[in-house]
N, C-alpha and C. Protein backbone atom coordinates (compact mmCIF):
# COMPACT_ATOMS: atom_id res chain seq x y z
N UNK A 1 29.34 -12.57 -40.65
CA UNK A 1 28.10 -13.18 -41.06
C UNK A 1 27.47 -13.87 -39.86
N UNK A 2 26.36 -13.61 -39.51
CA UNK A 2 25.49 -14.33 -38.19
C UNK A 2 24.87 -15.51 -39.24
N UNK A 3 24.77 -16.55 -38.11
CA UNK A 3 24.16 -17.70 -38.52
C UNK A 3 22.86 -17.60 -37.96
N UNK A 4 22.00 -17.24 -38.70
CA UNK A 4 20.37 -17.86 -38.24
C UNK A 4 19.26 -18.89 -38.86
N UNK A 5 18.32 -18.69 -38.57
CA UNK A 5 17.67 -19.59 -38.63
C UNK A 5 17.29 -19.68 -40.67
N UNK A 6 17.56 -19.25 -41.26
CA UNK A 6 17.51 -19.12 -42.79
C UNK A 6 18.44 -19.82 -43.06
N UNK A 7 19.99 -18.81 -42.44
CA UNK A 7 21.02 -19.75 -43.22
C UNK A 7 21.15 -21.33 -42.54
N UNK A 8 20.43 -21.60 -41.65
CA UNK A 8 20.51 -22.62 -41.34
C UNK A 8 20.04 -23.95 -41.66
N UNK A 9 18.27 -23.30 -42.21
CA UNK A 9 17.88 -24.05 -43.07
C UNK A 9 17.95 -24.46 -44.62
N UNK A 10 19.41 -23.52 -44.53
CA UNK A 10 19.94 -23.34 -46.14
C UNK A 10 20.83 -24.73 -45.89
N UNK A 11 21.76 -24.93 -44.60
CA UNK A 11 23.16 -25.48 -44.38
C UNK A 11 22.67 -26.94 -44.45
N UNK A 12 21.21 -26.81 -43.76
CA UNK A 12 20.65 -28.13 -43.60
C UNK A 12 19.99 -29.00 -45.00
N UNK A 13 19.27 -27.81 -45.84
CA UNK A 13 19.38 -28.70 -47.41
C UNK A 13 20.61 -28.54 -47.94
N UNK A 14 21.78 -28.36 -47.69
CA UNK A 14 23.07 -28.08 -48.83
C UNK A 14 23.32 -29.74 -48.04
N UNK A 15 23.24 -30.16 -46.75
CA UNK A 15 23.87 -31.05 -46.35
C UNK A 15 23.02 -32.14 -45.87
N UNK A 16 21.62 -31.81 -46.64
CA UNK A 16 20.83 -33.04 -46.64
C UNK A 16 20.59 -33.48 -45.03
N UNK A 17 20.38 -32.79 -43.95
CA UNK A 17 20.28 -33.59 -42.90
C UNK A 17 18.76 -33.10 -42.31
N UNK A 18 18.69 -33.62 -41.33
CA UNK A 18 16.82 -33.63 -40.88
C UNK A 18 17.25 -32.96 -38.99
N UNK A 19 17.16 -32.26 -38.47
CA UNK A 19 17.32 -31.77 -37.17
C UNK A 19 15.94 -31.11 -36.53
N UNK A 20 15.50 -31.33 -35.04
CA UNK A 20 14.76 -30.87 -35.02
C UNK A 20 14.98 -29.73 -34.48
N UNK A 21 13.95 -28.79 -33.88
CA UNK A 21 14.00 -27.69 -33.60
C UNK A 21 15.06 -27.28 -32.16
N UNK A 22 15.31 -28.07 -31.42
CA UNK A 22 16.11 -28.06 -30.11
C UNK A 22 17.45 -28.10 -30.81
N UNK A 23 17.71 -29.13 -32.21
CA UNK A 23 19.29 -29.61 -32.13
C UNK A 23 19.24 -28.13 -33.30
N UNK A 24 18.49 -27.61 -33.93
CA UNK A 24 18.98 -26.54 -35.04
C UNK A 24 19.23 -25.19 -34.37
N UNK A 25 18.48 -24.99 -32.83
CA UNK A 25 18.99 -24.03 -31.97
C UNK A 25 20.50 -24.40 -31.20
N UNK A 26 20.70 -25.30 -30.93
CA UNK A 26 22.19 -25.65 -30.47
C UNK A 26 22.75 -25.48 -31.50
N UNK A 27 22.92 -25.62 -33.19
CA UNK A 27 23.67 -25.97 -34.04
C UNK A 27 24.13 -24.25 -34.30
N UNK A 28 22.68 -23.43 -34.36
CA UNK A 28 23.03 -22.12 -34.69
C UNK A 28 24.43 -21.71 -33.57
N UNK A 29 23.92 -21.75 -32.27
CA UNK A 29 24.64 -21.76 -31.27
C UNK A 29 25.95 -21.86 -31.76
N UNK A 30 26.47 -23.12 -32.24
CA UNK A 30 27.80 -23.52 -32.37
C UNK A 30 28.04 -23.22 -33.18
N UNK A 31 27.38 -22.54 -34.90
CA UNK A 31 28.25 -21.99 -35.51
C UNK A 31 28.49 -20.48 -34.92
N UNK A 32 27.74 -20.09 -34.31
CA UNK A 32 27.73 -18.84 -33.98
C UNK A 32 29.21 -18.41 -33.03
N UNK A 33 29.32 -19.07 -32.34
CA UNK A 33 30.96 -19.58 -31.18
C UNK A 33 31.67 -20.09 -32.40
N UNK A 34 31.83 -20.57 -33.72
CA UNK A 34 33.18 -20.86 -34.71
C UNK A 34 33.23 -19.96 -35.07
N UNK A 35 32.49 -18.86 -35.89
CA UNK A 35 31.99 -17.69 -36.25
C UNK A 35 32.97 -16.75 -35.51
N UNK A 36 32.88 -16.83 -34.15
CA UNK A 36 33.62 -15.39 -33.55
C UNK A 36 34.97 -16.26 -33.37
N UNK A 37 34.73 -17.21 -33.50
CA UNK A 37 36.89 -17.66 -33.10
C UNK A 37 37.49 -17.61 -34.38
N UNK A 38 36.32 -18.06 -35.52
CA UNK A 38 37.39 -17.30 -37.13
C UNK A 38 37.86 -15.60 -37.00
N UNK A 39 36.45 -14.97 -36.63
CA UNK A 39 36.86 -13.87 -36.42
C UNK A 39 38.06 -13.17 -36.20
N UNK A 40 38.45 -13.93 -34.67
CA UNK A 40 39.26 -13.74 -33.77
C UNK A 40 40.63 -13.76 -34.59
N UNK A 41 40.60 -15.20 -35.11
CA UNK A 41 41.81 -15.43 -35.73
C UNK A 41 42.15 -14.44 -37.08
N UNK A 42 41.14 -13.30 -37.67
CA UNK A 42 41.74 -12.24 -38.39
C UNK A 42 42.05 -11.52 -37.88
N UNK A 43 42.27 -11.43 -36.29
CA UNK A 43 43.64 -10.51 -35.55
C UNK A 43 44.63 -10.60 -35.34
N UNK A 44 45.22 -12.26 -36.06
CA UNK A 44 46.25 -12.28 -36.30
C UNK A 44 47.44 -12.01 -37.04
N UNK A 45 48.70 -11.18 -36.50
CA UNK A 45 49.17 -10.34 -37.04
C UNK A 45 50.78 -11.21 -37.48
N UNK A 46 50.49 -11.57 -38.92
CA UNK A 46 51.23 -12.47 -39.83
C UNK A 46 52.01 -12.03 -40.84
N UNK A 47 51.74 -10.28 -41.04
CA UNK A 47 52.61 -9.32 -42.02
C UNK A 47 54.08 -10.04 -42.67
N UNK A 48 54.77 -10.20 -40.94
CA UNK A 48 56.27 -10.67 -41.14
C UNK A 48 56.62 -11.90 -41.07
N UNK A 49 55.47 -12.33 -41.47
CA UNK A 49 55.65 -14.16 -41.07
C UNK A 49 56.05 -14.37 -42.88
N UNK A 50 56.94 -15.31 -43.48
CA UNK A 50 56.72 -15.44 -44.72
C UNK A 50 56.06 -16.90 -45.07
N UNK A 51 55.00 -16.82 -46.38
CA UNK A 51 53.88 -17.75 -46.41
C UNK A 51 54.57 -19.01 -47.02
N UNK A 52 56.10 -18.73 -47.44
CA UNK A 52 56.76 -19.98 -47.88
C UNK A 52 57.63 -20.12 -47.24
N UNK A 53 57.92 -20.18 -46.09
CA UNK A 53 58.77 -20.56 -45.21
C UNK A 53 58.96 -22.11 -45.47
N UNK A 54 60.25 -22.17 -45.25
CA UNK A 54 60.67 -23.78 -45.26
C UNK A 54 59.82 -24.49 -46.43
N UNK A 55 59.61 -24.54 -47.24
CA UNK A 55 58.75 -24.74 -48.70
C UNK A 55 59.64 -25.50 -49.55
N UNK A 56 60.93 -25.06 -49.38
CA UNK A 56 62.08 -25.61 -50.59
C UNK A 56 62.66 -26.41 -49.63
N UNK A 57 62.65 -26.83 -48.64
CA UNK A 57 62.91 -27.70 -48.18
C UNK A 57 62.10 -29.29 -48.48
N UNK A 58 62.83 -30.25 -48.94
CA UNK A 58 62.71 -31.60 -49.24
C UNK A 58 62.16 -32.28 -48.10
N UNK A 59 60.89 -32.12 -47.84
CA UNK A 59 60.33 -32.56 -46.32
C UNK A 59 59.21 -34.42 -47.11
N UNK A 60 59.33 -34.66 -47.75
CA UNK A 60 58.62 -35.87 -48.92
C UNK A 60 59.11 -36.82 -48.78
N UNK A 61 58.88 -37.93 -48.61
CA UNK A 61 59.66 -38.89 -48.36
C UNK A 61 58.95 -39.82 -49.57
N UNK A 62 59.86 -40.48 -50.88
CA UNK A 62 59.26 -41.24 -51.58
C UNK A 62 59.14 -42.28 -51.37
N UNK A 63 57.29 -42.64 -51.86
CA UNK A 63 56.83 -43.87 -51.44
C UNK A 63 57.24 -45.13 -52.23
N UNK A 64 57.07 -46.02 -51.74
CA UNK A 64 57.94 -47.49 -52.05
C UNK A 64 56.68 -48.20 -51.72
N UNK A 65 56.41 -49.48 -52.76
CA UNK A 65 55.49 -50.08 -52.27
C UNK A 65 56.00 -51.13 -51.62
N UNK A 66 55.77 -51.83 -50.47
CA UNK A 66 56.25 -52.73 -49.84
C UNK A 66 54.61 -54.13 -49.98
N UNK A 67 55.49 -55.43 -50.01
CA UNK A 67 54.66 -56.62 -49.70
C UNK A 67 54.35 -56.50 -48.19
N UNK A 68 53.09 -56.68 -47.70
CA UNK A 68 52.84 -57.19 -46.49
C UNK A 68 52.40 -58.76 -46.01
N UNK A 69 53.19 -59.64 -45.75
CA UNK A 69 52.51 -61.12 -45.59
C UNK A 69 51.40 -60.95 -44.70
N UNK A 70 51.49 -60.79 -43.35
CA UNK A 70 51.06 -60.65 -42.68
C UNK A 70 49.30 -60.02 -42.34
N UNK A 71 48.91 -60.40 -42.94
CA UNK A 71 47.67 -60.40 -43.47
C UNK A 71 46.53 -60.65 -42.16
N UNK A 72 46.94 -61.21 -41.13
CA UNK A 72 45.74 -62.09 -40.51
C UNK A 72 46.40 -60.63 -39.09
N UNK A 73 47.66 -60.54 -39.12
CA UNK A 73 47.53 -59.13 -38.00
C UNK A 73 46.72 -57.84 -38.49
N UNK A 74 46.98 -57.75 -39.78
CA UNK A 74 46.19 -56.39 -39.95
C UNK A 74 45.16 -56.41 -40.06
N UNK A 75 43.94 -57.79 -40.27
CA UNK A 75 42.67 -57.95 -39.57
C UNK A 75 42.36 -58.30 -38.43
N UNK A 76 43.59 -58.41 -37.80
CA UNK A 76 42.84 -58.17 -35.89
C UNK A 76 42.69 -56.98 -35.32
N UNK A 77 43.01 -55.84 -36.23
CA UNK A 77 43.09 -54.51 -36.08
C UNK A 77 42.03 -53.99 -36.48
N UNK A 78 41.79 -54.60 -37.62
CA UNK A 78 40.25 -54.01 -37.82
C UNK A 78 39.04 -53.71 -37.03
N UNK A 79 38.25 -52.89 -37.08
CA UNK A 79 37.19 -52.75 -35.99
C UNK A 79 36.09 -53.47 -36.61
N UNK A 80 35.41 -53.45 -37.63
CA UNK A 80 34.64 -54.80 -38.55
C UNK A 80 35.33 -55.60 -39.41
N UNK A 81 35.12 -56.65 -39.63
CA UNK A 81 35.95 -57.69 -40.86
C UNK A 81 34.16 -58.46 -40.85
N UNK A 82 34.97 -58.76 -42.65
CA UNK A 82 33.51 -60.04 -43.44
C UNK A 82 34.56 -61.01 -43.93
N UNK A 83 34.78 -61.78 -43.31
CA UNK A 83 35.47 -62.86 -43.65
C UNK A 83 36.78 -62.55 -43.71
N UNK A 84 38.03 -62.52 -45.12
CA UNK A 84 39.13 -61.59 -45.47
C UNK A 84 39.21 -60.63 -45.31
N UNK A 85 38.14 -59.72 -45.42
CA UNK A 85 38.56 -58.17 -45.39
C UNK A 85 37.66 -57.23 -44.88
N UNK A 86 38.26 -56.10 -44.67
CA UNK A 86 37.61 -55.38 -43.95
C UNK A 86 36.01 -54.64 -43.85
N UNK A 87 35.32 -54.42 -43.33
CA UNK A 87 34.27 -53.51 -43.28
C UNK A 87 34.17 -52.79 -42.97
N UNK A 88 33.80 -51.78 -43.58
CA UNK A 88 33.56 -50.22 -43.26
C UNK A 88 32.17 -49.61 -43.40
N UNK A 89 31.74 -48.70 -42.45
CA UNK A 89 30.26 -47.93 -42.46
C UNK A 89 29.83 -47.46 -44.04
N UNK A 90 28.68 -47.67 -44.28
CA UNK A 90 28.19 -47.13 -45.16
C UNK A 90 28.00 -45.56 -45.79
N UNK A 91 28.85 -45.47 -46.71
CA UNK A 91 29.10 -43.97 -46.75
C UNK A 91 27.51 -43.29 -47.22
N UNK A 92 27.25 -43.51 -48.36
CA UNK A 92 26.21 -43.14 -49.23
C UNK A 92 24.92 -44.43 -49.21
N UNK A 93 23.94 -43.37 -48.70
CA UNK A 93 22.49 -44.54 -48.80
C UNK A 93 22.18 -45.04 -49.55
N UNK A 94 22.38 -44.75 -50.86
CA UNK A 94 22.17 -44.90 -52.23
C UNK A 94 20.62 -43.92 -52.71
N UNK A 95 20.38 -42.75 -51.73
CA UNK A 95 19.33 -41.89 -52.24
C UNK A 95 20.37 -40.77 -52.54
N UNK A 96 20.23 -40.05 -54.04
CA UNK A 96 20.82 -39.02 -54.05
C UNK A 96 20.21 -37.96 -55.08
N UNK A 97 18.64 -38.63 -54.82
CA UNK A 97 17.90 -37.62 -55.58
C UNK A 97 17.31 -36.75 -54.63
N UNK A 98 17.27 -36.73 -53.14
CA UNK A 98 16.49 -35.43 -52.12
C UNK A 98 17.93 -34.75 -52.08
């Protein structure tokens, strides 16, 4: 499948973003270079490989909840804090009618 300028302006309303004409020619660009390295990778020849290898093996380690006191180190780690706790980027604008 070639990526052009249709499916592009398809990728760009499925994913809501605004690009102008310079960054939607680089973007084609770069799917166009993932495009041939998926490709690529259906020449890989996996016949004798088996798809459950090591599968029944107990690789899980069950989780345990542990107390952490230490409260004031794991907000010096943080990259934003609001007082106690942490801040994080705003996922959703709160528009989700365009």
């Amino acid at each position: 499948m070639d990526i052009d300028d249709k499916t592009m302006d398809y990728i760009k309303k499925l994913s809501k973003i605004d690009v102008s004409e310079e960054e939607q020619g680089e973007m084609v660009d770069y799917f166009d270079e993932a495009q041939k390295y998926l490709n690529k990778l259906k020449e890989v020849h996996i016949d004798e490989m088996s798809l459950l290898a090591d599968i029944s093996d107990d690789i899980f380690r069950e989780d345990a909840p542990e107390d952490f006191d230490n409260k004031e180190a794991l907000l010096r780690e943080a990259h934003e804090k609001y007082g106690k706790y942490f801040s994080i980027p705003t996922v959703f604008d709160g528009d989700m009618k365009s």
